[in-house]
N, C-alpha and C. Protein backbone atom coordinates (compact mmCIF):
# COMPACT_ATOMS: atom_id res chain seq x y z
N UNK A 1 73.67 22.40 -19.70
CA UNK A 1 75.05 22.52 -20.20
C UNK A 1 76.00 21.95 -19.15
N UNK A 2 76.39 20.81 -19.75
CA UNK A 2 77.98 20.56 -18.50
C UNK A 2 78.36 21.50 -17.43
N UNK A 3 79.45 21.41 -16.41
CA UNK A 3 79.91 21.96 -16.44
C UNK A 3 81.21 22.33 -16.35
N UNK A 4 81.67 22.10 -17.38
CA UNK A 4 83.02 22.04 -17.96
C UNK A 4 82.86 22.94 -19.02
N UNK A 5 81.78 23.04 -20.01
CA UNK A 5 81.40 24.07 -20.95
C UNK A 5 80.81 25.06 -20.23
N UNK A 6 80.32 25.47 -18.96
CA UNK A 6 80.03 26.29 -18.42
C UNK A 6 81.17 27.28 -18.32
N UNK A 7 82.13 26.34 -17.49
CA UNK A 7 83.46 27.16 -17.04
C UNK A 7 84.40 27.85 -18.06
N UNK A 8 83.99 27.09 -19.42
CA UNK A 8 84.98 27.49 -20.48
C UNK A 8 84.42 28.81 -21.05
N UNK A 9 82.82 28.96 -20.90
CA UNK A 9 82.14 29.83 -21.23
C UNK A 9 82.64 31.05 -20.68
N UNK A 10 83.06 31.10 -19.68
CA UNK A 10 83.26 32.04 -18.39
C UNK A 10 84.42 32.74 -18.33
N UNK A 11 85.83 32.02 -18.60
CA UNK A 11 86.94 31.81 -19.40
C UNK A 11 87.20 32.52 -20.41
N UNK A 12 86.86 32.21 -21.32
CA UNK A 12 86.36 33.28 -22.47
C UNK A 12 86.17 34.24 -22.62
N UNK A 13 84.99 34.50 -21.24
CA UNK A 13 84.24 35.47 -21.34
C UNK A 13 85.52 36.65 -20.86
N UNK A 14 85.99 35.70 -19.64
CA UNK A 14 87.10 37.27 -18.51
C UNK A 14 88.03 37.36 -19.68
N UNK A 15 88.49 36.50 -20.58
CA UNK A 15 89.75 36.70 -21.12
C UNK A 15 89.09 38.36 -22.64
N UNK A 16 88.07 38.14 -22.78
CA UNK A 16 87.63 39.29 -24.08
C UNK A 16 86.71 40.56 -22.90
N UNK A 17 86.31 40.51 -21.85
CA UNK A 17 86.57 41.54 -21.52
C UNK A 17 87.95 42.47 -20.79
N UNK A 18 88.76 41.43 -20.35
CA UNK A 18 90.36 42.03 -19.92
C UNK A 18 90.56 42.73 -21.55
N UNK A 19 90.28 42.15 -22.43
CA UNK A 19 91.04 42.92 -23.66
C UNK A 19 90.10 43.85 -23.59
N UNK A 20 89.15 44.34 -23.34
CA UNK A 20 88.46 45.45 -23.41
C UNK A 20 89.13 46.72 -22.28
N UNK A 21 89.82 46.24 -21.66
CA UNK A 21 90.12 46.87 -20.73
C UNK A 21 89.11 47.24 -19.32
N UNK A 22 87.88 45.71 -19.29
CA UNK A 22 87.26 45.85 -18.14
C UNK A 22 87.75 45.19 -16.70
N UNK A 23 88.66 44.90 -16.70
CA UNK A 23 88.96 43.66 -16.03
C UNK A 23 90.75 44.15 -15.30
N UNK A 24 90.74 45.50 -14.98
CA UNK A 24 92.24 45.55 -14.53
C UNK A 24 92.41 44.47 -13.07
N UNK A 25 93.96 44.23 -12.97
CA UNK A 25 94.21 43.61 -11.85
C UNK A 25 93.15 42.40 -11.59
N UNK A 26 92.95 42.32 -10.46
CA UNK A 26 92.30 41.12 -10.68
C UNK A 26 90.61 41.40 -10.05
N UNK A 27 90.52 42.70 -10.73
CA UNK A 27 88.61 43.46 -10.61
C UNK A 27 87.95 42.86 -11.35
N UNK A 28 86.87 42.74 -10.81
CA UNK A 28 85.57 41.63 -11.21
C UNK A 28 85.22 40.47 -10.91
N UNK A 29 84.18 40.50 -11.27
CA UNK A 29 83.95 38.85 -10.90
C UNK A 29 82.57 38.14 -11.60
N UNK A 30 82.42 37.04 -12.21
CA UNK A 30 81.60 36.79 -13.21
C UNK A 30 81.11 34.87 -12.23
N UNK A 31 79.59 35.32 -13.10
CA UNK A 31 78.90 33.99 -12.32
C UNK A 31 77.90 33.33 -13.60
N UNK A 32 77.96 32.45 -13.43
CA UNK A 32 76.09 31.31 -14.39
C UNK A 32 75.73 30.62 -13.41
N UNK A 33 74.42 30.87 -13.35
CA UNK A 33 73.79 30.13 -12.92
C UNK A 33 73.35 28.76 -13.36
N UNK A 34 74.14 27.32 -12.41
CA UNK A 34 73.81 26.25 -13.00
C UNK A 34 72.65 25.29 -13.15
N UNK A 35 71.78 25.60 -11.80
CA UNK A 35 70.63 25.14 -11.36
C UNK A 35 70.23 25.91 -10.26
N UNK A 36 68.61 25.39 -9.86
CA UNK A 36 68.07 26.10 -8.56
C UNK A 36 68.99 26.13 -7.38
N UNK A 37 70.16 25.31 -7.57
CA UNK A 37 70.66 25.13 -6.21
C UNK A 37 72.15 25.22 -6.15
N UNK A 38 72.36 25.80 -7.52
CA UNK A 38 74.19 26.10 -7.66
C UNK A 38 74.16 26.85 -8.60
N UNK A 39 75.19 27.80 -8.43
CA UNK A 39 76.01 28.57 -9.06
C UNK A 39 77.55 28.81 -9.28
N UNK A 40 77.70 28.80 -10.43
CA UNK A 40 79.40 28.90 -10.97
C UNK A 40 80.17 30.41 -10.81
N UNK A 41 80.97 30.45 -9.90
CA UNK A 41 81.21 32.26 -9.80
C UNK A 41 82.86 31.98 -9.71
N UNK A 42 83.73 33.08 -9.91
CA UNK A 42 84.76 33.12 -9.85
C UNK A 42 85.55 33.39 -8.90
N UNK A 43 86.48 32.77 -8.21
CA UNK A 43 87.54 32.96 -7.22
C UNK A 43 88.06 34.14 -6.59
N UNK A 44 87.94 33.77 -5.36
CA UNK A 44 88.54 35.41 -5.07
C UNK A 44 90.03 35.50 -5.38
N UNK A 45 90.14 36.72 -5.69
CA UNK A 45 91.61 37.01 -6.22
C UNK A 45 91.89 36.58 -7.64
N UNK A 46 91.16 36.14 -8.69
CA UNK A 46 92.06 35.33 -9.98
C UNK A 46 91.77 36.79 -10.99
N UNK A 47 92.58 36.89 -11.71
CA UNK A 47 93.06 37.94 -12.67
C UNK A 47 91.73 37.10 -13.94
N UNK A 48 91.24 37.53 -14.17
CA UNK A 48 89.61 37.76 -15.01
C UNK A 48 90.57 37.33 -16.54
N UNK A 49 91.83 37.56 -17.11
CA UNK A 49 91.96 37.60 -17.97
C UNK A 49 92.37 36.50 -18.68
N UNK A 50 93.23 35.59 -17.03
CA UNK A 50 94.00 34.53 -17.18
C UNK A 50 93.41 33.81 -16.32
N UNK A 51 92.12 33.20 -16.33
CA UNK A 51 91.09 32.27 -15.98
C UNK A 51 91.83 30.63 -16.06
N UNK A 52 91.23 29.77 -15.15
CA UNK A 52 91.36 28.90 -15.37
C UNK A 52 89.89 27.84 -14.75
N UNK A 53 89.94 27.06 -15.00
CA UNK A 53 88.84 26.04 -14.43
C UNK A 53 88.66 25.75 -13.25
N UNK A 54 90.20 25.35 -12.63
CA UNK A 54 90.48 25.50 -11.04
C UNK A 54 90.14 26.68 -10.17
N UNK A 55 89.98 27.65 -10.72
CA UNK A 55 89.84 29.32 -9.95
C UNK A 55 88.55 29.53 -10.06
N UNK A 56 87.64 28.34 -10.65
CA UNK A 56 85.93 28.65 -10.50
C UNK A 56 85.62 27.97 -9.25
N UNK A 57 84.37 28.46 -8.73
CA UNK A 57 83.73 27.47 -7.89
C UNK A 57 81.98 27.31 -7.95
N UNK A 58 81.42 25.99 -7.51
CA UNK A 58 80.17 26.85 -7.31
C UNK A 58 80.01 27.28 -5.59
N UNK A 59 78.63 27.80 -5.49
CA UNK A 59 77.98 28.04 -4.40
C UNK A 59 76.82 27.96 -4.23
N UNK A 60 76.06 28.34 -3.08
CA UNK A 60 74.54 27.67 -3.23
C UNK A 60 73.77 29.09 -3.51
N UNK A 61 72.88 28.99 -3.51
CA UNK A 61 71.53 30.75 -3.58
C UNK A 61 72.00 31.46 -2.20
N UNK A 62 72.67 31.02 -1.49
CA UNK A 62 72.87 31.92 -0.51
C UNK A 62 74.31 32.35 -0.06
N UNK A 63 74.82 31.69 -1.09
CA UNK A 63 76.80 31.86 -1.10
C UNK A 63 77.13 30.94 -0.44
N UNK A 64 76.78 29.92 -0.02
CA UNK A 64 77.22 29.33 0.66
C UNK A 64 78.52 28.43 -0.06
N UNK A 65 79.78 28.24 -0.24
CA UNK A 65 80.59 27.35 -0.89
C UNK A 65 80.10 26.09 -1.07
N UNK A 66 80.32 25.71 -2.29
CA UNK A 66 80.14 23.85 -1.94
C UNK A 66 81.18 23.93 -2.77
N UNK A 67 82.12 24.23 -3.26
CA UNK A 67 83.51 23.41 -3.44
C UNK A 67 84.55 24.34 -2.54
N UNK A 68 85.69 23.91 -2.73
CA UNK A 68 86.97 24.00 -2.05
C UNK A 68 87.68 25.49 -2.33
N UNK A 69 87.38 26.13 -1.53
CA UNK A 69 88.04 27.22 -1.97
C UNK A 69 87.53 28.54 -1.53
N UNK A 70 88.14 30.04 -2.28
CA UNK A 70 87.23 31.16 -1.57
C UNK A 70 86.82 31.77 -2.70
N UNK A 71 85.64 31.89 -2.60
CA UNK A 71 84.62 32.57 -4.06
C UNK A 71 84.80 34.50 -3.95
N UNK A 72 84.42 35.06 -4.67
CA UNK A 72 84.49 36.06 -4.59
C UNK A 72 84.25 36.73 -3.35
N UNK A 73 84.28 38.19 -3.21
CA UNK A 73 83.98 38.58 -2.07
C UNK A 73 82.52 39.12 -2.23
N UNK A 74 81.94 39.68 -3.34
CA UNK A 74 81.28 40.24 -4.22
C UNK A 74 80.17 39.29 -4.47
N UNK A 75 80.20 37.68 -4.32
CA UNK A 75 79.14 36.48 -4.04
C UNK A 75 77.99 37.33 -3.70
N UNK A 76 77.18 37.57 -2.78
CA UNK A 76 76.27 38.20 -2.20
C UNK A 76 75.65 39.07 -3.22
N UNK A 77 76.10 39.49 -3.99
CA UNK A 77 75.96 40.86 -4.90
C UNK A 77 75.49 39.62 -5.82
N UNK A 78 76.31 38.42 -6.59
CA UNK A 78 75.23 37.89 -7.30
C UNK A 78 74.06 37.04 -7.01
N UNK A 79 74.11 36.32 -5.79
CA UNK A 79 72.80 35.89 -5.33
C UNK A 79 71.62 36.50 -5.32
N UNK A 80 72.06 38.34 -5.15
CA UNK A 80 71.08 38.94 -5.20
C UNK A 80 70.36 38.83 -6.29
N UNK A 81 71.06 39.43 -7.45
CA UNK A 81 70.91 39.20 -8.75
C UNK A 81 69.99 38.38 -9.21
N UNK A 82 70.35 36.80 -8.77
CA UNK A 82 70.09 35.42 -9.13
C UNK A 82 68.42 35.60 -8.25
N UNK A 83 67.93 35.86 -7.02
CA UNK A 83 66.81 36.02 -6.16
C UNK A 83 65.90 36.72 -6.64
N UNK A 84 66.10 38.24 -7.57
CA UNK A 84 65.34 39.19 -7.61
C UNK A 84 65.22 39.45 -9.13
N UNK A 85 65.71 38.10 -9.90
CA UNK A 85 65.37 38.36 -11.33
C UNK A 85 65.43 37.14 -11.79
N UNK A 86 64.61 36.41 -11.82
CA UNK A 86 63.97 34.94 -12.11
C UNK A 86 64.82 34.42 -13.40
N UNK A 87 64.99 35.04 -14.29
CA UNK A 87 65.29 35.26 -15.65
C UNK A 87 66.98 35.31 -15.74
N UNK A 88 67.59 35.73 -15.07
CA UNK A 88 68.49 35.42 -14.95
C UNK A 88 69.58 34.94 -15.05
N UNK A 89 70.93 34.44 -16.11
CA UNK A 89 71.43 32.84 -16.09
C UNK A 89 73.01 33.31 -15.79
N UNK A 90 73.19 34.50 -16.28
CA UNK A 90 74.64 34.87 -15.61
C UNK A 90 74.71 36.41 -15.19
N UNK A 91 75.88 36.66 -14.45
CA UNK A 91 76.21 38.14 -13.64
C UNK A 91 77.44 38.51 -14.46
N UNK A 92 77.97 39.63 -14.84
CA UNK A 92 79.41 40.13 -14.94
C UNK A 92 79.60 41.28 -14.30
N UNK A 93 80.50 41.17 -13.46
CA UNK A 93 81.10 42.60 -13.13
C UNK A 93 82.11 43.03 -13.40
N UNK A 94 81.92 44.70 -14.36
CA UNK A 94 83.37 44.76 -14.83
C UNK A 94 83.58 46.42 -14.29
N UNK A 95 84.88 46.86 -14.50
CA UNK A 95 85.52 48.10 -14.75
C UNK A 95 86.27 48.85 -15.16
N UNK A 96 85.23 50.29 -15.63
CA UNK A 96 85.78 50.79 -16.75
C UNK A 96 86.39 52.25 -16.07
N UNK A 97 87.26 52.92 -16.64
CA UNK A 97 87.15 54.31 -16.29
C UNK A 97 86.20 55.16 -16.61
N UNK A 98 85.95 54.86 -17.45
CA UNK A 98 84.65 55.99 -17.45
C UNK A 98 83.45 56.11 -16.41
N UNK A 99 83.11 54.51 -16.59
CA UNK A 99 82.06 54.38 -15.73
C UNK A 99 82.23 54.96 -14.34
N UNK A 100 83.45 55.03 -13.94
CA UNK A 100 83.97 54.88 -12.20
C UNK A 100 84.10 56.30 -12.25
N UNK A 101 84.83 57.10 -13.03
CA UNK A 101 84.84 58.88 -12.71
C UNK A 101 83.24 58.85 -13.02
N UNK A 102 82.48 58.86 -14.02
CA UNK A 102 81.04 59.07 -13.99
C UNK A 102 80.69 59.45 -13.09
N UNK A 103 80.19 58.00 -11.90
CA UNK A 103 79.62 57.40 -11.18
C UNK A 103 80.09 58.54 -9.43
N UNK A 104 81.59 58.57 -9.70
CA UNK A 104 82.27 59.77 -8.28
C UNK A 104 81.80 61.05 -8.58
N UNK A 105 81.52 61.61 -10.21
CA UNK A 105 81.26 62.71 -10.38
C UNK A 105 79.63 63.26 -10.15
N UNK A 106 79.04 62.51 -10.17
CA UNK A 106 77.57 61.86 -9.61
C UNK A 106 77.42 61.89 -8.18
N UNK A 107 78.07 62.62 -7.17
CA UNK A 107 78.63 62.56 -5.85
C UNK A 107 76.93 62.81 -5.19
N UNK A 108 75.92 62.17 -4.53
CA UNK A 108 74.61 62.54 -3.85
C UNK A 108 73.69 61.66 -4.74
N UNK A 109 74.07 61.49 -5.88
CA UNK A 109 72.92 60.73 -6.90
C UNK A 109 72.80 59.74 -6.52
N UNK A 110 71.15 58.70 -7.00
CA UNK A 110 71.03 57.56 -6.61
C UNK A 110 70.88 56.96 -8.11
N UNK A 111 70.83 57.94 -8.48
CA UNK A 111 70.71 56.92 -10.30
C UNK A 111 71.64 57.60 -11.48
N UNK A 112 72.27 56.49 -12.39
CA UNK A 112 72.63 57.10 -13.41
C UNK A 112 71.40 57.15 -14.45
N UNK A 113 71.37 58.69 -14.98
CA UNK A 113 70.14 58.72 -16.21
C UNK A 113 70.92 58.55 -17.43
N UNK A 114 70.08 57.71 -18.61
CA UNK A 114 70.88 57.61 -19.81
C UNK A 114 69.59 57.84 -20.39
N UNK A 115 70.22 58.83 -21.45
CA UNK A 115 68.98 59.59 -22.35
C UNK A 115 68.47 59.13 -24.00
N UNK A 116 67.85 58.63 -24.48
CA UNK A 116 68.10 58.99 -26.23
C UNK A 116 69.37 58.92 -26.62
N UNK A 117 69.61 57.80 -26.11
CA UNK A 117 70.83 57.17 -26.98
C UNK A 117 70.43 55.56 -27.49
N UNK A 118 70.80 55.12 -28.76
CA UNK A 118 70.36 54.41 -29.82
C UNK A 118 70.59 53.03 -29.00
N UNK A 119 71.73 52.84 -28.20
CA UNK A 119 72.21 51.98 -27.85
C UNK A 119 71.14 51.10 -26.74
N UNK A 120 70.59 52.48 -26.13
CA UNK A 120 69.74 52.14 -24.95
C UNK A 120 68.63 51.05 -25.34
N UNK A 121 68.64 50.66 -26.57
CA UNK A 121 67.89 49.30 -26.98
C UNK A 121 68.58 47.85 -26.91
N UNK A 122 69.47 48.20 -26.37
CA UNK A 122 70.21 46.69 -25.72
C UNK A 122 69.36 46.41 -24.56
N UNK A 123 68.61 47.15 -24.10
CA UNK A 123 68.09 46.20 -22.64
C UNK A 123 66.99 45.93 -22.82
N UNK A 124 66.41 44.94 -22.16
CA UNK A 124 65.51 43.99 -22.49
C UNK A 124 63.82 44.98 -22.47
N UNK A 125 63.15 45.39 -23.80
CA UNK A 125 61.73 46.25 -23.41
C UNK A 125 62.17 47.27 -24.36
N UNK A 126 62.92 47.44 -24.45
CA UNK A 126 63.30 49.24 -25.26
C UNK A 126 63.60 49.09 -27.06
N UNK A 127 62.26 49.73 -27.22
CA UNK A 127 62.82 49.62 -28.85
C UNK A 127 62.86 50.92 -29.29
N UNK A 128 63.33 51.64 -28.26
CA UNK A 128 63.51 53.62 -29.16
C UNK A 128 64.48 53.82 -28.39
N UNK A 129 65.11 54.74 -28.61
CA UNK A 129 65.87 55.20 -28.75
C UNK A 129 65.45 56.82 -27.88
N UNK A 130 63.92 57.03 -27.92
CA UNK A 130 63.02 58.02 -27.40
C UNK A 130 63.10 57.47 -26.21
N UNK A 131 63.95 57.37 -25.16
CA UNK A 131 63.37 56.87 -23.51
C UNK A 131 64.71 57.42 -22.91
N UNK A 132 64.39 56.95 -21.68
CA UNK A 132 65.34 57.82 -20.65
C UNK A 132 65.41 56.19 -19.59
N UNK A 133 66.83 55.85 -19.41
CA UNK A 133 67.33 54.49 -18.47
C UNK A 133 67.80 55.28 -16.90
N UNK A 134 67.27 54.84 -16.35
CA UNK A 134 67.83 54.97 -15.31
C UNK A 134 68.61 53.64 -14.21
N UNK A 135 69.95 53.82 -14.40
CA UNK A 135 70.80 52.70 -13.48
C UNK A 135 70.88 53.17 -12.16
N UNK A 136 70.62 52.36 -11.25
CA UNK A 136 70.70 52.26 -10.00
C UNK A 136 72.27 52.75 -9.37
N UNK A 137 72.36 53.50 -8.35
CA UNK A 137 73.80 54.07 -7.98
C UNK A 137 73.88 53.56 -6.79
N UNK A 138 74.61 53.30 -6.34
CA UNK A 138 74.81 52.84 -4.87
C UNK A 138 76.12 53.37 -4.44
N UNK A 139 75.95 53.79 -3.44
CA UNK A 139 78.18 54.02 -2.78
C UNK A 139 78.83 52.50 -2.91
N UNK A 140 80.23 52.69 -2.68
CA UNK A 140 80.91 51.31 -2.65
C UNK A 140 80.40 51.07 -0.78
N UNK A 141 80.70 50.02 -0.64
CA UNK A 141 81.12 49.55 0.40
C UNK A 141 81.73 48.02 0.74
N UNK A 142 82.21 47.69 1.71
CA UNK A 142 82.56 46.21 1.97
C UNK A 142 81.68 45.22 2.71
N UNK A 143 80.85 45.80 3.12
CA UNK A 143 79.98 45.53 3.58
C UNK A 143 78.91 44.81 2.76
N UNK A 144 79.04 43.43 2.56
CA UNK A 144 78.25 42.98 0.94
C UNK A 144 77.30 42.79 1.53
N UNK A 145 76.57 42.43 2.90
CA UNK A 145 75.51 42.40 3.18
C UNK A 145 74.38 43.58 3.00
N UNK A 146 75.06 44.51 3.61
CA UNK A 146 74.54 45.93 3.84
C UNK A 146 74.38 46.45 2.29
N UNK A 147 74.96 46.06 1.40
CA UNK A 147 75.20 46.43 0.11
C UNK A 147 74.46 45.77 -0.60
N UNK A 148 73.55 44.55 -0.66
CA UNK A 148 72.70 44.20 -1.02
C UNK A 148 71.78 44.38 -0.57
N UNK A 149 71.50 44.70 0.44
CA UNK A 149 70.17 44.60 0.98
C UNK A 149 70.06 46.54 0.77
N UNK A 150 70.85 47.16 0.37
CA UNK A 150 70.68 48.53 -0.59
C UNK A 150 69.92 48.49 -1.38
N UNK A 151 70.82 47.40 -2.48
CA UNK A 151 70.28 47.33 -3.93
C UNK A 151 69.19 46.60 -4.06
N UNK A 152 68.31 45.69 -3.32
CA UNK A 152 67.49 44.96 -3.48
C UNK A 152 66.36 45.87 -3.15
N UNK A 153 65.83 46.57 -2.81
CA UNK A 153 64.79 47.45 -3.23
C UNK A 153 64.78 48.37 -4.42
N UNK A 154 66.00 48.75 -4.49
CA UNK A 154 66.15 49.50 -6.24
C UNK A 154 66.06 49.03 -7.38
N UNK A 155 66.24 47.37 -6.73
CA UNK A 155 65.86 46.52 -8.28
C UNK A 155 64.40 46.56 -8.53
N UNK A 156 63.79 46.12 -6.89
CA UNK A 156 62.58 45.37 -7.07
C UNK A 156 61.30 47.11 -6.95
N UNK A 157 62.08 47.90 -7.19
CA UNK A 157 61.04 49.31 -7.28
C UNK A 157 60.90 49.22 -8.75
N UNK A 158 61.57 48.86 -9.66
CA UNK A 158 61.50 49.29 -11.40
C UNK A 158 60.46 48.26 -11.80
N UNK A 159 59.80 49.25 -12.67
CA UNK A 159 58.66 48.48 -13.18
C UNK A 159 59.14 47.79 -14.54
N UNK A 160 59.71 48.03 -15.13
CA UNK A 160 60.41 47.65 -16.32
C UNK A 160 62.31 47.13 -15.74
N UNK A 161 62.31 45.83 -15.34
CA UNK A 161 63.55 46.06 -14.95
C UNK A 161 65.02 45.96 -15.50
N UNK A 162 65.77 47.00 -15.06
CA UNK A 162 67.08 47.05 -16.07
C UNK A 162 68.18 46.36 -15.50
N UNK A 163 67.88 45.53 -16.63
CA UNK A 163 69.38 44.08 -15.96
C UNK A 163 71.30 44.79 -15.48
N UNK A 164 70.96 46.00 -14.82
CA UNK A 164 72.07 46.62 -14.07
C UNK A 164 72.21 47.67 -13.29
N UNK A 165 73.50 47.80 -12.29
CA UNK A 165 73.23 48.57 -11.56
C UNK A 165 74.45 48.76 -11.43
N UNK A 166 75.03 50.24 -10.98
CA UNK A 166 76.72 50.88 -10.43
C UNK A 166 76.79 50.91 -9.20
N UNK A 167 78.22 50.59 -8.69
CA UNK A 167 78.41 50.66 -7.54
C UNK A 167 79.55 52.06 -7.69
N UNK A 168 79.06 52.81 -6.96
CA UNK A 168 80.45 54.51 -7.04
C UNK A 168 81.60 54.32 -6.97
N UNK A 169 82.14 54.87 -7.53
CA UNK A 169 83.59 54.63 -7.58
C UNK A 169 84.05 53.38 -7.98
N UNK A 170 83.50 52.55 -8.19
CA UNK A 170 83.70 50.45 -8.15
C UNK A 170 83.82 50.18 -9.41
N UNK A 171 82.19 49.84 -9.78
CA UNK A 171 82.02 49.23 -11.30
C UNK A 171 80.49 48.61 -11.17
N UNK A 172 80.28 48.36 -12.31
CA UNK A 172 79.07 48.21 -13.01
C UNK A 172 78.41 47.02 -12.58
N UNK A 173 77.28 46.18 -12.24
CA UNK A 173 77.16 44.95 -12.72
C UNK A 173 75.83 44.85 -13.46
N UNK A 174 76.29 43.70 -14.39
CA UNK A 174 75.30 43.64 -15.50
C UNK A 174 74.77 42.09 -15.83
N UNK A 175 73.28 41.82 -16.12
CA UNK A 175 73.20 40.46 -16.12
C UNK A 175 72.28 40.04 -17.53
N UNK A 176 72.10 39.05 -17.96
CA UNK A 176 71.02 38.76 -18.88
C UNK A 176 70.99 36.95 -18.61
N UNK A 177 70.20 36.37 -19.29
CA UNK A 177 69.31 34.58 -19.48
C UNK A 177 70.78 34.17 -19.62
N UNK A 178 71.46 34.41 -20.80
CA UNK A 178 72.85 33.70 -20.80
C UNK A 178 74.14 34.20 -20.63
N UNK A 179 75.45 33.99 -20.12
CA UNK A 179 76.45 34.71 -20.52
C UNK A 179 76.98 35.47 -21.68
N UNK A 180 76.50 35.24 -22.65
CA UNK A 180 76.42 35.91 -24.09
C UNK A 180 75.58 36.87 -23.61
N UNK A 181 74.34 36.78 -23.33
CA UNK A 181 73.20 38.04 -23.01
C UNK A 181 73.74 39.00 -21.90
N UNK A 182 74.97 38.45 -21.19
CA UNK A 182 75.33 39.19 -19.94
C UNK A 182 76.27 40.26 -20.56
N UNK A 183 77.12 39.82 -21.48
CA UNK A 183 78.09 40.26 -21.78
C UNK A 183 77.56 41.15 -23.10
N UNK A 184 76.85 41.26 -24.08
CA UNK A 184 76.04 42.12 -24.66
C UNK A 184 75.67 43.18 -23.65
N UNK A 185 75.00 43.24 -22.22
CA UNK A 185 74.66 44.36 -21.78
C UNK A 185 75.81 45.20 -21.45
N UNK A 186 76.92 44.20 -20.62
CA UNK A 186 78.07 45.09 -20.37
C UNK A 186 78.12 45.91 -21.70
N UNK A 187 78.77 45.01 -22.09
CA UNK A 187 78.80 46.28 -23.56
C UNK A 187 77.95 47.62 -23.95
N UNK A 188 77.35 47.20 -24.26
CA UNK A 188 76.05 48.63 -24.32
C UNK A 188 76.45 49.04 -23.27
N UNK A 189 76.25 48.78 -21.88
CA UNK A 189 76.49 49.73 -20.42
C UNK A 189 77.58 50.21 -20.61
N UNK A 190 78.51 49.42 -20.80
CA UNK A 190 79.92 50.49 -20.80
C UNK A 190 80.40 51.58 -21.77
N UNK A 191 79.45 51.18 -22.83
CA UNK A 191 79.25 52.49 -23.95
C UNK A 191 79.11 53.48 -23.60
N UNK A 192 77.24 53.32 -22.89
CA UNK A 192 76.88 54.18 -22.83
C UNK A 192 77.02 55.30 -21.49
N UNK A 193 77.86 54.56 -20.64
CA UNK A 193 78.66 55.28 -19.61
C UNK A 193 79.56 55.69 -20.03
N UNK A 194 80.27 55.55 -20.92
CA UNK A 194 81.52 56.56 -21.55
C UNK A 194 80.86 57.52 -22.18
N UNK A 195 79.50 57.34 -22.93
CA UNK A 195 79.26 58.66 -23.45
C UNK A 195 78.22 59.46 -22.50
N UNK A 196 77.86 59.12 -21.46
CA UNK A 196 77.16 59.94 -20.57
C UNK A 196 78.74 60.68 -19.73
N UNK A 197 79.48 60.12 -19.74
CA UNK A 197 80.97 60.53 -18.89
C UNK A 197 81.18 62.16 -19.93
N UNK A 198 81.86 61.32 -21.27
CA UNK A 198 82.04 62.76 -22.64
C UNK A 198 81.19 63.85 -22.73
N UNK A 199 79.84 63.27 -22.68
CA UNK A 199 78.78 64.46 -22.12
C UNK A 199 79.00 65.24 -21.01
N UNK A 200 78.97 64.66 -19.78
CA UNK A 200 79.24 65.59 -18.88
C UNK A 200 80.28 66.44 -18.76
N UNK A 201 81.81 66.07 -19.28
CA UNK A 201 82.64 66.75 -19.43
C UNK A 201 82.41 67.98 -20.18
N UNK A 202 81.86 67.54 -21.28
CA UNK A 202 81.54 68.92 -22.38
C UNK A 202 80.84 69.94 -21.60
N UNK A 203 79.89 69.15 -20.42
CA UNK A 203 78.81 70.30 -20.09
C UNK A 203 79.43 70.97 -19.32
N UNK A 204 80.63 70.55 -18.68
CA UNK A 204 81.68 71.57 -17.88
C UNK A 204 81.52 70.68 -16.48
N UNK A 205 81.48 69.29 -16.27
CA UNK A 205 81.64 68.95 -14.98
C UNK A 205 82.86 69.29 -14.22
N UNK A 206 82.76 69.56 -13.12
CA UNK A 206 83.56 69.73 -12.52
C UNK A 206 84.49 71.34 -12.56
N UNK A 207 83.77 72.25 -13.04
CA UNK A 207 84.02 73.75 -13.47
C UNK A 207 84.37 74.37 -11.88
């Protein structure tokens, strides 16, 4: 695919999750992978909603810039991604409220559990609705080194692996083969973190 239809893909993509309300201020950051040796990720600082072509860049498998400019800060977080899941073709990171009180209310946990919910057949292996997901939790930090090299054993421990993982208090990231497939998981994920959130409330979190 070009990449000019890459970028428009991408575009698109920040402008219909800002209407979802994943994308406040200028949180998130979204990537495709173009080849073994570049990737398309988004600018540090650009508002996800009001994208432009100029505010993309690529970089190499190791963040390294090859165009003009400053890529996310959050880069590192998708290389990982891109290294430890062959399959791969884009990253989104978004945020929701739900997900983010969830995830603080979860204060010691290393995983979010999602139970027998219908939805949980959005990820790649699951055709019941009978299973139990477990997403990877991590604390925030700024530290993107230290912060991947977290999550890169939590990916590569799942035997069945689930194309996402939370960062506490932060936000979600979620990946699949294409940006369409990326943005399908957000979805389901951010569902089903609002209704693991409604659940917990009912059960009296925070009593």
């Amino acid at each position: 695919m070009p990449h000019s239809s890459v970028a428009l893909s991408i575009i698109e993509t920040g402008r219909r999750l800002d209407a979802r309300g994943l994308a406040p201020a200028t949180a998130g950051n979204y990537s495709v992978r173009l080849d073994e040796d570049s990737i398309l990720i988004t600018g540090s600082g650009a508002h996800k909603g009001r994208l432009t072509a100029a505010q993309l860049l690529r970089v190499a498998p190791d963040g390294t810039a090859l165009d003009p400019g400053k890529a996310s800060a959050e880069t590192l977080l998708h290389c990982l991604v891109y290294a430890v899941d062959a399959a791969a073709g884009a990253v989104l990171h978004t945020h929701s409220v739900a997900g983010t009180v969830l995830s603080r209310a979860l204060a010691g946990a290393d995983h979010i559990e999602l139970a027998d919910y219908e939805l949980l057949k959005v990820f790649p292996g699951i055709g019941t609705h009978e299973c139990s997901v477990r997403l990877p939790l991590v604390d925030n930090s700024q530290d993107m080194v230290a912060l991947a090299a977290e999550v890169r054993p939590l990916l590569e421990a799942q035997e069945l692996l689930i194309p996402a993982f939370y960062i506490r208090g932060h936000g979600l990231y979620a990946w699949g083969p294409t940006i369409e497939a990326a943005e399908m998981i957000v979805e389901g994920c951010e569902f089903l973190l609002a209704c693991a959130w409604e659940d917990l409330k009912f059960k009296g979190a925070g009593r």
